[in-house]
PDB file of N, CA and C in Angstrom:
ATOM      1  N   UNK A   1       0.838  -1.185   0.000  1.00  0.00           N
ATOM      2  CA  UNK A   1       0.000   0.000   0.000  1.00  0.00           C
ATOM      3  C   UNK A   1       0.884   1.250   0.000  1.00  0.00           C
ATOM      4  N   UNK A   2       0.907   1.965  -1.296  1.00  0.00           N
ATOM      5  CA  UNK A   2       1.292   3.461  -1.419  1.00  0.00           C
ATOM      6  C   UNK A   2       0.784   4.370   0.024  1.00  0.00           C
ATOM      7  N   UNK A   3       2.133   4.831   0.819  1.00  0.00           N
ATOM      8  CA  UNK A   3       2.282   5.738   1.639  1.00  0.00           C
ATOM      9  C   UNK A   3       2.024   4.883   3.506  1.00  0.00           C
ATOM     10  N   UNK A   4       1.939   3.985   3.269  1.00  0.00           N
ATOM     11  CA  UNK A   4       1.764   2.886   4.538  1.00  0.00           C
ATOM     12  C   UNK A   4       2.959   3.356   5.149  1.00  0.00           C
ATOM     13  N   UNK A   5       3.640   3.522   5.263  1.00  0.00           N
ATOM     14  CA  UNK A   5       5.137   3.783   5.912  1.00  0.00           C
ATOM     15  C   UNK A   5       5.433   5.089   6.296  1.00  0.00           C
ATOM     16  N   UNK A   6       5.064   5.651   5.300  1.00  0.00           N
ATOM     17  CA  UNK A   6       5.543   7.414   5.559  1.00  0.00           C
ATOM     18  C   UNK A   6       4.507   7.784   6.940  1.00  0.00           C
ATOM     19  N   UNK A   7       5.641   8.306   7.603  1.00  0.00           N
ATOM     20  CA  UNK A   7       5.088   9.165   8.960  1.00  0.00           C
ATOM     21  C   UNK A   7       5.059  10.570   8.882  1.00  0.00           C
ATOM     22  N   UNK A   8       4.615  11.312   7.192  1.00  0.00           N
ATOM     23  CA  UNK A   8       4.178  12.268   7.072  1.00  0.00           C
ATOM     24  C   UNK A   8       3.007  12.858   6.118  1.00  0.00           C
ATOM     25  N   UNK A   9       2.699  13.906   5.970  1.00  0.00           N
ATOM     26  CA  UNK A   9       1.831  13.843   4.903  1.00  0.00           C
ATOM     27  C   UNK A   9       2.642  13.925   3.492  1.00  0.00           C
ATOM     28  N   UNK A  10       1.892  13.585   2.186  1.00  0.00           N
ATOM     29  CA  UNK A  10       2.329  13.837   1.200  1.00  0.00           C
ATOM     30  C   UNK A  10       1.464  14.021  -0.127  1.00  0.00           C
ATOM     31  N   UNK A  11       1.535  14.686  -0.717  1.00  0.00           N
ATOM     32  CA  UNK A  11       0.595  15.185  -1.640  1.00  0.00           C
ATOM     33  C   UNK A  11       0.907  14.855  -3.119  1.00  0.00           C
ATOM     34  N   UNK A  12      -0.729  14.414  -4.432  1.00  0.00           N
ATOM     35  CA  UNK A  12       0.066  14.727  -5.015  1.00  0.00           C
ATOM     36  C   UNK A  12      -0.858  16.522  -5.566  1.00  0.00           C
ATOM     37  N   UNK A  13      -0.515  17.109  -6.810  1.00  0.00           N
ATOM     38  CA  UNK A  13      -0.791  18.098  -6.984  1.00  0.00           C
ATOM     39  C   UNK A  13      -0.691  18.112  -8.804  1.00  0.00           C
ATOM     40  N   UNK A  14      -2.162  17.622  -9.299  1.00  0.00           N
ATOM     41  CA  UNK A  14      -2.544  17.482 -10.842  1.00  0.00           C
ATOM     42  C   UNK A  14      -2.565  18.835 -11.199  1.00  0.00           C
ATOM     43  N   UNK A  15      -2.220  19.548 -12.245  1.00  0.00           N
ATOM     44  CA  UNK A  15      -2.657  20.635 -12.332  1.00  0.00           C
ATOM     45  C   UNK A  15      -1.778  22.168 -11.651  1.00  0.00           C
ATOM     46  N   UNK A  16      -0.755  21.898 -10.707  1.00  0.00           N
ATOM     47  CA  UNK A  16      -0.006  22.977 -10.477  1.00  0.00           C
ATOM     48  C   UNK A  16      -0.933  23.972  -9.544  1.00  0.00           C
ATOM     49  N   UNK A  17      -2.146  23.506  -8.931  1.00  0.00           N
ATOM     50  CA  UNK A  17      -2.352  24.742  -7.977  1.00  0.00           C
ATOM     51  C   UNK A  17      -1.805  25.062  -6.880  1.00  0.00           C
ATOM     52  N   UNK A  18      -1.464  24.076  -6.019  1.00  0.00           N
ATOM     53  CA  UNK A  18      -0.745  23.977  -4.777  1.00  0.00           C
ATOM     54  C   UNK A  18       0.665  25.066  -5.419  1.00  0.00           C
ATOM     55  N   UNK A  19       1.501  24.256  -6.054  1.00  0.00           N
ATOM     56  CA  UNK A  19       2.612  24.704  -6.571  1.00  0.00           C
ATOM     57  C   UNK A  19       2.699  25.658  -6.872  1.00  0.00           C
ATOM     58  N   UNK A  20       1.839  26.506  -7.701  1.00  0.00           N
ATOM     59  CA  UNK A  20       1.410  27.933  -8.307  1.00  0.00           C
ATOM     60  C   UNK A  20       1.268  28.825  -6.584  1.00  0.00           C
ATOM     61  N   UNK A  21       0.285  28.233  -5.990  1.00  0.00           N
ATOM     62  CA  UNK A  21       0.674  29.046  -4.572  1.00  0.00           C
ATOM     63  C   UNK A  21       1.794  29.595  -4.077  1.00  0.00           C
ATOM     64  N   UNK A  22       2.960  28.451  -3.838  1.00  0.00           N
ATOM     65  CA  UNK A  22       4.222  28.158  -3.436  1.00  0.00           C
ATOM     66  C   UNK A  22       5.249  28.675  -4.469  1.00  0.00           C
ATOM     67  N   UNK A  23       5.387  28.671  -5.070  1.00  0.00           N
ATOM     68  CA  UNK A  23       5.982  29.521  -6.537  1.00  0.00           C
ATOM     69  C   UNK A  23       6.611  28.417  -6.971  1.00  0.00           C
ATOM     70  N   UNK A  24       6.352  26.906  -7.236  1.00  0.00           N
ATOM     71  CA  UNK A  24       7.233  26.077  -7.569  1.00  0.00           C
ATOM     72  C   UNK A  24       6.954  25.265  -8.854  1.00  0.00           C
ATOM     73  N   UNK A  25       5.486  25.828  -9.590  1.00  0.00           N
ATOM     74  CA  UNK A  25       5.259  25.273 -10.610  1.00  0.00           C
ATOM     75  C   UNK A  25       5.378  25.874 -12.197  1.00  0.00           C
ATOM     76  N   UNK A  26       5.951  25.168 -12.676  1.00  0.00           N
ATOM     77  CA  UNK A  26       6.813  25.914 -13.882  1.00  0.00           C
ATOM     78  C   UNK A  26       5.456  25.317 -15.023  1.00  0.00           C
ATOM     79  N   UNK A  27       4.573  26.128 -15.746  1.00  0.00           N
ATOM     80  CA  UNK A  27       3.557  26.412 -16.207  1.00  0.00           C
ATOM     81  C   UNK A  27       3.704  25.625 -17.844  1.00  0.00           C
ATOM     82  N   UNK A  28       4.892  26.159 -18.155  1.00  0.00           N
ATOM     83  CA  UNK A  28       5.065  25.603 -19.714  1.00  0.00           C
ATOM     84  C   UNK A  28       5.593  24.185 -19.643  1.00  0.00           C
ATOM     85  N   UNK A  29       6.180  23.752 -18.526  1.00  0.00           N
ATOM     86  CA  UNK A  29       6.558  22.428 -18.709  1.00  0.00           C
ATOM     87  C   UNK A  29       5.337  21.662 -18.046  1.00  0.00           C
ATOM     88  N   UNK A  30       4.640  22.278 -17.153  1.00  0.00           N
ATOM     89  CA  UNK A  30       3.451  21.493 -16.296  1.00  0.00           C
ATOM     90  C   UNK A  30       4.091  20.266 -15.415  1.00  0.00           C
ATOM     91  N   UNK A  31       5.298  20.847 -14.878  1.00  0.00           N
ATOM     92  CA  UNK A  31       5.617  20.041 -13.894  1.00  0.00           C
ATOM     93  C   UNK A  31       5.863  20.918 -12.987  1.00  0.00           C
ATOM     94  N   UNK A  32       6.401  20.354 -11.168  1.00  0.00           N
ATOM     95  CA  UNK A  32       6.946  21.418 -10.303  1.00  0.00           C
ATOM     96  C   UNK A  32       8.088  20.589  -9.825  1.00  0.00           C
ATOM     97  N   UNK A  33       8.922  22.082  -9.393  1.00  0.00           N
ATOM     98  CA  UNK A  33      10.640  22.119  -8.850  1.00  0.00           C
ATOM     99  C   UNK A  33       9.961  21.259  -7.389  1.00  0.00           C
ATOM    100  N   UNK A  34      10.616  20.299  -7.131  1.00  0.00           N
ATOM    101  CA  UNK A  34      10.321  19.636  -5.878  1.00  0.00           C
ATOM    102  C   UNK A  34      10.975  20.752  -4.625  1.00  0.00           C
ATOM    103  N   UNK A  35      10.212  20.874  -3.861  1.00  0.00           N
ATOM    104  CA  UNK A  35      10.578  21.720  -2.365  1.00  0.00           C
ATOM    105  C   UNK A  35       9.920  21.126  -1.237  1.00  0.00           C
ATOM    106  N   UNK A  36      10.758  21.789  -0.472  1.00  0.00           N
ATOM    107  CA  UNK A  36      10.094  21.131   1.159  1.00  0.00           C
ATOM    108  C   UNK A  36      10.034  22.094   2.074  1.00  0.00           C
ATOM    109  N   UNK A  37       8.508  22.059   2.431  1.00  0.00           N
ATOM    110  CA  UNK A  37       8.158  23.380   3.362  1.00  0.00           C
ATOM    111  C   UNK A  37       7.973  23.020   4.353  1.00  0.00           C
ATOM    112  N   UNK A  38       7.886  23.332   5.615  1.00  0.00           N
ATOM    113  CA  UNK A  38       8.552  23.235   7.057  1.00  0.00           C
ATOM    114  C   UNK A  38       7.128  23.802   7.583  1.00  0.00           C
ATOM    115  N   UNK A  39       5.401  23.308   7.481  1.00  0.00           N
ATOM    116  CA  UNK A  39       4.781  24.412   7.968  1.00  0.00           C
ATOM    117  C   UNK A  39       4.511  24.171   9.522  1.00  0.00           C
ATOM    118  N   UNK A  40       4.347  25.122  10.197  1.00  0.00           N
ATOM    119  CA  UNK A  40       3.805  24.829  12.062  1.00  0.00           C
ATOM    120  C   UNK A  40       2.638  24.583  12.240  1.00  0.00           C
ATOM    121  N   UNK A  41       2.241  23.853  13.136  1.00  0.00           N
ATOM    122  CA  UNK A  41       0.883  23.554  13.278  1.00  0.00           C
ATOM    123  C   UNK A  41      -0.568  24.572  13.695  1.00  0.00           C
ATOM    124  N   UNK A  42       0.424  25.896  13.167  1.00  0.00           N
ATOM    125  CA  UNK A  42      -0.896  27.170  13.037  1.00  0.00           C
ATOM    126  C   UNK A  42      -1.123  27.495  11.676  1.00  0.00           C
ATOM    127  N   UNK A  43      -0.114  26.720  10.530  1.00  0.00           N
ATOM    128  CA  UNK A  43      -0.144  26.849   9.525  1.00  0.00           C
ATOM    129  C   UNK A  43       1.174  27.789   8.725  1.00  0.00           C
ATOM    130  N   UNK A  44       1.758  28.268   9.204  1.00  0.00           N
ATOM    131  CA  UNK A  44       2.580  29.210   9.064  1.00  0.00           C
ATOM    132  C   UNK A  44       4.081  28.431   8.753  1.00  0.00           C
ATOM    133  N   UNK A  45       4.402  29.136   7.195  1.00  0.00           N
ATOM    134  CA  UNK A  45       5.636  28.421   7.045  1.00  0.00           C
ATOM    135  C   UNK A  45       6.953  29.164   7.454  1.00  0.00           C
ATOM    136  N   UNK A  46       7.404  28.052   8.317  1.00  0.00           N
ATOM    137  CA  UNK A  46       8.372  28.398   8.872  1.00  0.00           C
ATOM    138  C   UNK A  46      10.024  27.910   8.229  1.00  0.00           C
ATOM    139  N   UNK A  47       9.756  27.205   7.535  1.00  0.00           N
ATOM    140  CA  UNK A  47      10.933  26.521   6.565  1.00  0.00           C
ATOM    141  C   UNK A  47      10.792  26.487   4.949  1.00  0.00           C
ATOM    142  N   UNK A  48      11.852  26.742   3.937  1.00  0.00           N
ATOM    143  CA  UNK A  48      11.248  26.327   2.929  1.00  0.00           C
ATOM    144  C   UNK A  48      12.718  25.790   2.075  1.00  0.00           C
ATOM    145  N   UNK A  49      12.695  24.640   1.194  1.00  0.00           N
ATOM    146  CA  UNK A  49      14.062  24.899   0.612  1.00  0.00           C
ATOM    147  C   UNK A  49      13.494  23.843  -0.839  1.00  0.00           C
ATOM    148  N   UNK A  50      13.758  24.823  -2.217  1.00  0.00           N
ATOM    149  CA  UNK A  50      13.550  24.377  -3.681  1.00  0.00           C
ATOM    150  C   UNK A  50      14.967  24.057  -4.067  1.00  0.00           C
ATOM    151  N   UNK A  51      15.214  23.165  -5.046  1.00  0.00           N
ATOM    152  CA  UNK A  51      16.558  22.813  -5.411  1.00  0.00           C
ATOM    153  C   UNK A  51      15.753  22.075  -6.709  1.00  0.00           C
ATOM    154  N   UNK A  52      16.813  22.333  -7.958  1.00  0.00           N
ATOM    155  CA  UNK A  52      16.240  22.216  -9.388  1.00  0.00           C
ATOM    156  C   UNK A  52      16.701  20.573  -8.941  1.00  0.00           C
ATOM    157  N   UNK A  53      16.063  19.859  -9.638  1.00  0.00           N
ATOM    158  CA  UNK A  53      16.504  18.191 -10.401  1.00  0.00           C
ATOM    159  C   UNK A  53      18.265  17.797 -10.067  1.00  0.00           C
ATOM    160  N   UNK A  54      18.971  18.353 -10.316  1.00  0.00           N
ATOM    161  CA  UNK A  54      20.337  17.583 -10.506  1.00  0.00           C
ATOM    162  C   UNK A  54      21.035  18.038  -9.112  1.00  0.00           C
ATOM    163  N   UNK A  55      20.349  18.317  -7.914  1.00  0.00           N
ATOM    164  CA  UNK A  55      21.120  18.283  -6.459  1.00  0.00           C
ATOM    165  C   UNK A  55      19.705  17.506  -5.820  1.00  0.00           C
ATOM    166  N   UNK A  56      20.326  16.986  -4.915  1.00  0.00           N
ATOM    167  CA  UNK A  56      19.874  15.999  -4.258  1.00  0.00           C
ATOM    168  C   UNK A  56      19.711  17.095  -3.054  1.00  0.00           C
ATOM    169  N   UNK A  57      18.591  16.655  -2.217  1.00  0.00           N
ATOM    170  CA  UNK A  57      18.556  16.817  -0.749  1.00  0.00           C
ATOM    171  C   UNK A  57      18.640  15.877   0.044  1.00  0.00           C
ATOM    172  N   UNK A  58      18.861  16.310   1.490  1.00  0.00           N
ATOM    173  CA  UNK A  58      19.589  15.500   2.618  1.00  0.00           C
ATOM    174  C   UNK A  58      18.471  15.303   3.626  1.00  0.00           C
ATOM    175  N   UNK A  59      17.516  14.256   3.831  1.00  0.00           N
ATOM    176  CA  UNK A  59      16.753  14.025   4.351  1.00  0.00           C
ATOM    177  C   UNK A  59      17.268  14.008   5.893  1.00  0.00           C
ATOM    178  N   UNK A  60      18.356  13.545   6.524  1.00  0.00           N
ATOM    179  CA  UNK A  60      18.530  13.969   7.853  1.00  0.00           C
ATOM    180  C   UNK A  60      18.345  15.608   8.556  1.00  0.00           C
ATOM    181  N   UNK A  61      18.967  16.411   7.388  1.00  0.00           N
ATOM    182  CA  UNK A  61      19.212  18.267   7.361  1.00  0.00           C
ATOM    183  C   UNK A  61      17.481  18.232   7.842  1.00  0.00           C
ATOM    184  N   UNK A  62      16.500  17.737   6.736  1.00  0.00           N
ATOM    185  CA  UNK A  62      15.065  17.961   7.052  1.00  0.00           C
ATOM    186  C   UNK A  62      14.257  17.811   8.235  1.00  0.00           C
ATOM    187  N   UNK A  63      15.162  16.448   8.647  1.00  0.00           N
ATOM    188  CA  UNK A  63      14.859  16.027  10.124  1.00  0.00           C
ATOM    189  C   UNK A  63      15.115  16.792  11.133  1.00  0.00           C
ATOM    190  N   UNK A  64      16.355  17.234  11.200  1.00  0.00           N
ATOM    191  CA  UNK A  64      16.803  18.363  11.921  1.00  0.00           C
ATOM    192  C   UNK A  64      16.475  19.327  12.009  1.00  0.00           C
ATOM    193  N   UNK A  65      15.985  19.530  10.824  1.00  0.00           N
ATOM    194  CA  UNK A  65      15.034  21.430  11.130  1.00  0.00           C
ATOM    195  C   UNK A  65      14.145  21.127  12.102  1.00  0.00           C
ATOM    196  N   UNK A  66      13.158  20.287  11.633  1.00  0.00           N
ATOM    197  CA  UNK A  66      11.674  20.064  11.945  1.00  0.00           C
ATOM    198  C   UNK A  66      12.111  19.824  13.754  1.00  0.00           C
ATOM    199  N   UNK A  67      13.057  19.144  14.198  1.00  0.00           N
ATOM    200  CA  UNK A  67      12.934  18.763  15.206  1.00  0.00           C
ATOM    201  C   UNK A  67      13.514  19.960  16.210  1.00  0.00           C
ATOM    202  N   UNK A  68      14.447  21.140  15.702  1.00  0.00           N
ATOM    203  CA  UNK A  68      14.474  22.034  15.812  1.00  0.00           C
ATOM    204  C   UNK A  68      13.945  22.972  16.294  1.00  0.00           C
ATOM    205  N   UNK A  69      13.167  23.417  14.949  1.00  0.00           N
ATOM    206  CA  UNK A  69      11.400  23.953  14.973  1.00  0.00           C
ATOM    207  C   UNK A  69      10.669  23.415  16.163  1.00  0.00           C
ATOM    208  N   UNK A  70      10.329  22.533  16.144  1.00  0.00           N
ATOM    209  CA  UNK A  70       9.474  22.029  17.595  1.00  0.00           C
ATOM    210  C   UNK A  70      10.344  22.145  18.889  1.00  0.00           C
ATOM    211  N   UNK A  71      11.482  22.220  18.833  1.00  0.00           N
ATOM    212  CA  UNK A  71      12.016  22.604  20.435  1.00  0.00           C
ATOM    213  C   UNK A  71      12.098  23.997  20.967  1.00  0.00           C
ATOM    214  N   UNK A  72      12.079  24.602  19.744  1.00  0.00           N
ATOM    215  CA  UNK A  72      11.472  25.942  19.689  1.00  0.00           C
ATOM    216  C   UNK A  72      10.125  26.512  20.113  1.00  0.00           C
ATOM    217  N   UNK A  73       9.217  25.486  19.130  1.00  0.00           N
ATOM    218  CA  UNK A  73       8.188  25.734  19.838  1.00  0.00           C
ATOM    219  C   UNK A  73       7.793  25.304  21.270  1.00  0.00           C
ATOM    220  N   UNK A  74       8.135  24.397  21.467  1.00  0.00           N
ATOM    221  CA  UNK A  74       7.519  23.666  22.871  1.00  0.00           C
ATOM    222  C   UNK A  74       8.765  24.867  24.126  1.00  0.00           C
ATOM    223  N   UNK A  75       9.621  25.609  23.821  1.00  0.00           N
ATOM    224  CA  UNK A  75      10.217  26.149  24.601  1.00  0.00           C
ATOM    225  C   UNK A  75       9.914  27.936  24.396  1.00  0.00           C
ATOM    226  N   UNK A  76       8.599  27.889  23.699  1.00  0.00           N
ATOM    227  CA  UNK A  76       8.026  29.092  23.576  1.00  0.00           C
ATOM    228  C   UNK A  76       9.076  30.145  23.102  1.00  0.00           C
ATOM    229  N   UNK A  77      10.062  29.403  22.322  1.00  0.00           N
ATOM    230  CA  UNK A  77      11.165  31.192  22.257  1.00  0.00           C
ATOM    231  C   UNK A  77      11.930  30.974  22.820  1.00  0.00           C
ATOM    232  N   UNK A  78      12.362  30.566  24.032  1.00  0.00           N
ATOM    233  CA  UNK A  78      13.073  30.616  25.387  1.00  0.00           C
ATOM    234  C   UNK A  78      14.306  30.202  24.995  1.00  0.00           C
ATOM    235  N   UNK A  79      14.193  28.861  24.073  1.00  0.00           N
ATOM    236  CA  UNK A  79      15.556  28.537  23.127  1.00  0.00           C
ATOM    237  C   UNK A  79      15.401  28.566  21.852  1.00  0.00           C
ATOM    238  N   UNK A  80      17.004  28.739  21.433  1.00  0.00           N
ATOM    239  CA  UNK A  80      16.666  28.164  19.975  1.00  0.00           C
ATOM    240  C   UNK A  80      17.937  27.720  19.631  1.00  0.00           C
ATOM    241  N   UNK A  81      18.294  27.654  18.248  1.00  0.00           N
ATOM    242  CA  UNK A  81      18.963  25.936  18.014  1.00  0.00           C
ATOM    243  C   UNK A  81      19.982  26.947  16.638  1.00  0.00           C
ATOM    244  N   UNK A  82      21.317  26.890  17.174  1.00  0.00           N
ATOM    245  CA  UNK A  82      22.411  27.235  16.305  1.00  0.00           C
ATOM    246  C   UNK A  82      22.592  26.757  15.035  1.00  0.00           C
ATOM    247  N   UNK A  83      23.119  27.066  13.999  1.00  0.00           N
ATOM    248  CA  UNK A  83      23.266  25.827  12.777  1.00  0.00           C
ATOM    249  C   UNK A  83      24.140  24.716  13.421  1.00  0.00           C
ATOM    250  N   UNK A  84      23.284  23.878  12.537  1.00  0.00           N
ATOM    251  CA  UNK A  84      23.367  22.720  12.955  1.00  0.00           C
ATOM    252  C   UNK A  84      23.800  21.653  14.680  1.00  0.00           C
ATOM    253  N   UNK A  85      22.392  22.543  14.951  1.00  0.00           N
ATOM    254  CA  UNK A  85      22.216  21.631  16.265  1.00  0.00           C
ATOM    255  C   UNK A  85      21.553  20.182  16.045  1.00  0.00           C
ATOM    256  N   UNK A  86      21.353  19.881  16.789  1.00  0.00           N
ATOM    257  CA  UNK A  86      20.956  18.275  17.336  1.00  0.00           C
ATOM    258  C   UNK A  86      20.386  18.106  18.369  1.00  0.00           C
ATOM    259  N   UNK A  87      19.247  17.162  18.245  1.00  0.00           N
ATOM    260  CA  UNK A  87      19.063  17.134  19.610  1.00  0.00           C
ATOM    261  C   UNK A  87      19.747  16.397  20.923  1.00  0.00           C
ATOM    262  N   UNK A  88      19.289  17.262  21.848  1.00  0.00           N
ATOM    263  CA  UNK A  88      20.708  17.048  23.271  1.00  0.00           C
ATOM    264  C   UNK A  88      21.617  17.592  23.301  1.00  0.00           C
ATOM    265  N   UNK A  89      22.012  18.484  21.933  1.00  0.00           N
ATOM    266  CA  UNK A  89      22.847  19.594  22.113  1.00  0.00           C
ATOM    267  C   UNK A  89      22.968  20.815  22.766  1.00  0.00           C
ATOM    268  N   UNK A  90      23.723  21.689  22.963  1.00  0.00           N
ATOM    269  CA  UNK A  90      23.482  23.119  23.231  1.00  0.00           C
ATOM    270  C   UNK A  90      22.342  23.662  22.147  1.00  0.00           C
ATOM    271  N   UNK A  91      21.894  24.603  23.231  1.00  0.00           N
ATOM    272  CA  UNK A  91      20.686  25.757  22.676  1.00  0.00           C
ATOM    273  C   UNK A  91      21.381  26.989  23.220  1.00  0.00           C
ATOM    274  N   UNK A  92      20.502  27.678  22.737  1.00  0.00           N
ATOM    275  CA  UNK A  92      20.953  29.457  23.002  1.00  0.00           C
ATOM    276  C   UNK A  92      19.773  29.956  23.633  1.00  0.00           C
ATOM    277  N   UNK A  93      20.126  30.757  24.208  1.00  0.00           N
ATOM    278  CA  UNK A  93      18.928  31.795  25.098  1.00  0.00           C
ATOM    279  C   UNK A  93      18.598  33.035  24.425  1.00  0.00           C
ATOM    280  N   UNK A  94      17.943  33.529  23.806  1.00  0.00           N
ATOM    281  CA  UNK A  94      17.748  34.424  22.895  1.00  0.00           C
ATOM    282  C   UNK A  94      18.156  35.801  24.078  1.00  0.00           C
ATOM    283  N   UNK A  95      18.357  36.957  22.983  1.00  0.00           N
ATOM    284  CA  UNK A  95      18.148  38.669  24.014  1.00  0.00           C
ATOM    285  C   UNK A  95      19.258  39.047  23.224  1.00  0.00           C
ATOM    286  N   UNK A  96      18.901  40.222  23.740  1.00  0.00           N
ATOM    287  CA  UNK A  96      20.304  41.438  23.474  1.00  0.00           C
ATOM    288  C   UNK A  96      21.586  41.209  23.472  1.00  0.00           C
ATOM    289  N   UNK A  97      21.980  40.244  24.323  1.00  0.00           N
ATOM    290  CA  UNK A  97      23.248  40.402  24.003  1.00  0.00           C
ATOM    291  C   UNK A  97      23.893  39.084  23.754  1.00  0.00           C
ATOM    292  N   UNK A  98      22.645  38.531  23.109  1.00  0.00           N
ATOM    293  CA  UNK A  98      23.535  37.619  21.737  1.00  0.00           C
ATOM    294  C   UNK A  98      23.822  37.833  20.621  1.00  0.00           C
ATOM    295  N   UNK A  99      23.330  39.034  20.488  1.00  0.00           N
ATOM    296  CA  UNK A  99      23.395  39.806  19.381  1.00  0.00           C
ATOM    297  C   UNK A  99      24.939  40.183  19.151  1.00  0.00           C
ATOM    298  N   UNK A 100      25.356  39.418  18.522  1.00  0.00           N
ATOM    299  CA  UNK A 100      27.003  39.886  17.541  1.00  0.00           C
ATOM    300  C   UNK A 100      27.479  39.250  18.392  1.00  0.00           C
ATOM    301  N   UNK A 101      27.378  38.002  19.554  1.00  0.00           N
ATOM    302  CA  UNK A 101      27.997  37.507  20.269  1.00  0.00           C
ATOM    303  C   UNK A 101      27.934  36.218  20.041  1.00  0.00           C
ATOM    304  N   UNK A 102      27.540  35.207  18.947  1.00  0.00           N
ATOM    305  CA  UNK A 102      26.815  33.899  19.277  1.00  0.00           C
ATOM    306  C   UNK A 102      28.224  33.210  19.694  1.00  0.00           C
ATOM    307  N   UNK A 103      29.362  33.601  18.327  1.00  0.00           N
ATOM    308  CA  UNK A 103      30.654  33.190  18.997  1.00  0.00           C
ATOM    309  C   UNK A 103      31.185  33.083  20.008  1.00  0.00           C
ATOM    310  N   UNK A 104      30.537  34.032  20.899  1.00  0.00           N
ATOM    311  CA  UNK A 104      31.264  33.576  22.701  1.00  0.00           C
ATOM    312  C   UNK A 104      30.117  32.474  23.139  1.00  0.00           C
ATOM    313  N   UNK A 105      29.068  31.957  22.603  1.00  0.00           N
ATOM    314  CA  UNK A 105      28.187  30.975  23.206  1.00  0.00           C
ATOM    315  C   UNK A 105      28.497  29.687  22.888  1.00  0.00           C
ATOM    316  N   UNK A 106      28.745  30.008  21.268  1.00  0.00           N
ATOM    317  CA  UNK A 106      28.428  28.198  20.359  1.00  0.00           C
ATOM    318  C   UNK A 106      29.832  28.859  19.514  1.00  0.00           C
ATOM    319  N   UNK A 107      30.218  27.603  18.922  1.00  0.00           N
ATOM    320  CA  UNK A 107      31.143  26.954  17.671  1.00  0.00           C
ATOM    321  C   UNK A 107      30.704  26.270  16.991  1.00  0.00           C
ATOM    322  N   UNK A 108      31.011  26.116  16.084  1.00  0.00           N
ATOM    323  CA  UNK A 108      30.381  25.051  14.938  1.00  0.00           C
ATOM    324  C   UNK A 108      31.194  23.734  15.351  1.00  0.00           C
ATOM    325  N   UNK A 109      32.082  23.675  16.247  1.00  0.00           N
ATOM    326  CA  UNK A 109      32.496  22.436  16.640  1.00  0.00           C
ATOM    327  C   UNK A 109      31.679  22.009  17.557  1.00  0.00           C
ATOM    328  N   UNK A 110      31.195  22.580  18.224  1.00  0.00           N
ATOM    329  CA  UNK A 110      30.181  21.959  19.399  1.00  0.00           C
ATOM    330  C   UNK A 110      28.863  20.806  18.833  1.00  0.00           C
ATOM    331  N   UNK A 111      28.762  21.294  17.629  1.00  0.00           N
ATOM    332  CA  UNK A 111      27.724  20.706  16.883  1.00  0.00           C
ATOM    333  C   UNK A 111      28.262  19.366  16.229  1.00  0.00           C
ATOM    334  N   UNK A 112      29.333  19.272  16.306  1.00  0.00           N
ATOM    335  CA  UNK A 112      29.424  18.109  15.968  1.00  0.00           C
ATOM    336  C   UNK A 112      30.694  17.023  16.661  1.00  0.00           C
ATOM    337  N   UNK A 113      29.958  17.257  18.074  1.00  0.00           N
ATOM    338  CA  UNK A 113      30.972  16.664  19.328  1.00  0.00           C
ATOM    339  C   UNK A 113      29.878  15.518  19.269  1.00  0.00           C
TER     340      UNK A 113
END
């Protein structure tokens, strides 16, 4: 059974309206640029990333946003998540004076201890 496995939604989209929304449907060929949108459960997109046919995307990177995104949300703001965090990693405390400072908080080595 088509989609028995997937633990997400997935669409298809005859016709280019969805896509035409999203700006991803190319009209004269009547196909669309595959993308992946990140939306929150108020509806609001919070992620988006299009890449033509000949680059591949990284389905873990996707995982990571999303799981991201939700530690965000469930921490109301309170944290949020450096490039390329992980979960169980360091978070950041948002305010003023992380501003031009993230370097005294995080490294990009930390992210991948």
């Amino acid at each position: 059974m088509i989609g028995k496995d997937i633990p997400f939604p997935m669409l298809s989209d005859q016709g280019g309206k969805i896509g035409t929304l999203y700006g991803v449907y190319d009209e004269v060929g009547g196909t669309e640029t595959r993308g992946r949108f990140i939306i929150d459960p108020d509806g609001v997109i919070q992620a988006f990333e299009v890449l033509t046919p000949p680059v591949g995307r990284n389905v873990s990177e996707a995982l990571r946003q999303i799981q991201a995104y939700q530690l965000v949300r469930e921490t109301k703001g309170a944290e949020v998540t450096p490039s390329g965090w992980r979960p169980g990693k360091k978070t950041l405390k948002p305010g003023i004076g992380l501003v031009g400072n993230i370097w005294k908080e995080w490294s990009v080595k930390e992210a991948f201890e």
